[in-house]
Protein backbone atom coordinates (compact mmCIF):
# COMPACT_ATOMS: atom_id res chain seq x y z
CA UNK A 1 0.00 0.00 0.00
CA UNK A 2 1.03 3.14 -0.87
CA UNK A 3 1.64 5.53 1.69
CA UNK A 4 -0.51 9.30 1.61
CA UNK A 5 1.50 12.21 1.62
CA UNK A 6 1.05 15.70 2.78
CA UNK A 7 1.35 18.61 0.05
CA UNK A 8 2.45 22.31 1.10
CA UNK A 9 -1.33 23.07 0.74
CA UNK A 10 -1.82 20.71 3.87
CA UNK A 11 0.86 20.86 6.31
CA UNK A 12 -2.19 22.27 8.69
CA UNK A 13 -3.55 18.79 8.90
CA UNK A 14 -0.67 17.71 11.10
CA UNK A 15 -1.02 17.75 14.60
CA UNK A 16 1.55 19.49 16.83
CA UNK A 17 2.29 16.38 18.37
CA UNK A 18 3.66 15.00 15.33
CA UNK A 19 5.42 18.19 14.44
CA UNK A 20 7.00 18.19 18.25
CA UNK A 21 8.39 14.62 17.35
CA UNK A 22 9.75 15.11 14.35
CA UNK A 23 11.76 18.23 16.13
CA UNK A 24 12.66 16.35 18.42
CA UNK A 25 14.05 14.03 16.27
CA UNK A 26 16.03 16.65 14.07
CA UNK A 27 17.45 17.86 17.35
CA UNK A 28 18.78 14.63 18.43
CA UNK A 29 20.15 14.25 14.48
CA UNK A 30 21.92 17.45 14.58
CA UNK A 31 23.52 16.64 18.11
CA UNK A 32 21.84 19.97 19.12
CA UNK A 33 22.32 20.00 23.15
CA UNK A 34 18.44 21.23 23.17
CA UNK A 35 15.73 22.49 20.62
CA UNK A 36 14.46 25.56 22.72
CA UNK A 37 17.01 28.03 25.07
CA UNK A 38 16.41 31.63 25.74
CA UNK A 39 16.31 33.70 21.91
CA UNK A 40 15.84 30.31 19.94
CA UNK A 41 12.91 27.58 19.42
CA UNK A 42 13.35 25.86 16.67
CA UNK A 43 10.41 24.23 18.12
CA UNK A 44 7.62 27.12 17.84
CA UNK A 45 8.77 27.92 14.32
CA UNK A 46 9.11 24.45 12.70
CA UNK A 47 5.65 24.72 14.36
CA UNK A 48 4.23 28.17 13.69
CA UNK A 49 5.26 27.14 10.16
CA UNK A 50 3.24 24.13 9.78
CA UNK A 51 0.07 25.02 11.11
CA UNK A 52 -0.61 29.38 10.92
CA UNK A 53 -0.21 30.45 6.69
CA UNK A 54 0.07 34.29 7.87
CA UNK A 55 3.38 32.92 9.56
CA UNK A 56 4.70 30.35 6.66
CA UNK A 57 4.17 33.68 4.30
CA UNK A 58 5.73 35.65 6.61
CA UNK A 59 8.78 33.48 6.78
CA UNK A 60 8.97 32.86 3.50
CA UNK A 61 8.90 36.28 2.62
CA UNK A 62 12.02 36.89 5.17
CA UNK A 63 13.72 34.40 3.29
CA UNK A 64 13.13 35.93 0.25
CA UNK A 65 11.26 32.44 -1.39
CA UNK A 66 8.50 32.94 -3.29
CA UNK A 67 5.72 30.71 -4.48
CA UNK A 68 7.74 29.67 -8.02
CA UNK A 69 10.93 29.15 -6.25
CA UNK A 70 9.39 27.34 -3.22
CA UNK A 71 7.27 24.83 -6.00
CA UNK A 72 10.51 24.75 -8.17
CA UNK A 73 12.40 23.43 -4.91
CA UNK A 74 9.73 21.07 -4.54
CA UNK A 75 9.38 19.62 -8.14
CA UNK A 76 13.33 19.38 -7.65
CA UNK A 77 13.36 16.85 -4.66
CA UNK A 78 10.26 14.82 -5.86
CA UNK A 79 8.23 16.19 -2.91
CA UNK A 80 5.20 15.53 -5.15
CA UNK A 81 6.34 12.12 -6.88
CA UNK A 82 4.99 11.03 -9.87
């Protein structure tokens, strides 16, 4: 069986649980001695991200990627498969 996965259009659907995990797991990957301290939370952005669109635009736009780029990134690592 194939596995479902999640497009850009619905990274809402996942539930902060499963966004605090997968952190968590980055953290531990990156031999990061925590995800959170005072001035950084990599924890309430990967979050923030996921679930609020005013944010993910918001962030995008700081990072200067827009919509083309961000589906051109996408189409590039076979988010989307085919």
């Amino acid at each position: 069986m194939e596995k479902s996965l999640i497009h850009s259009n619905e990274l809402h659907f996942i539930s902060k649980k499963r966004i605090h995990q997968a952190v968590e797991k980055m953290v531990e990957s990156l031999d990061l001695a925590a995800g959170s301290t005072t001035g950084f939370n990599i924890y309430a952005v990967v979050e923030s991200y996921f679930t609020d669109l005013e944010k993910r635009k918001e962030i995008n736009q700081l990072l200067n990627l827009e919509q083309d780029v961000c589906e051109e990134i996408e189409a590039e690592l076979g988010v989307y498969g085919e």
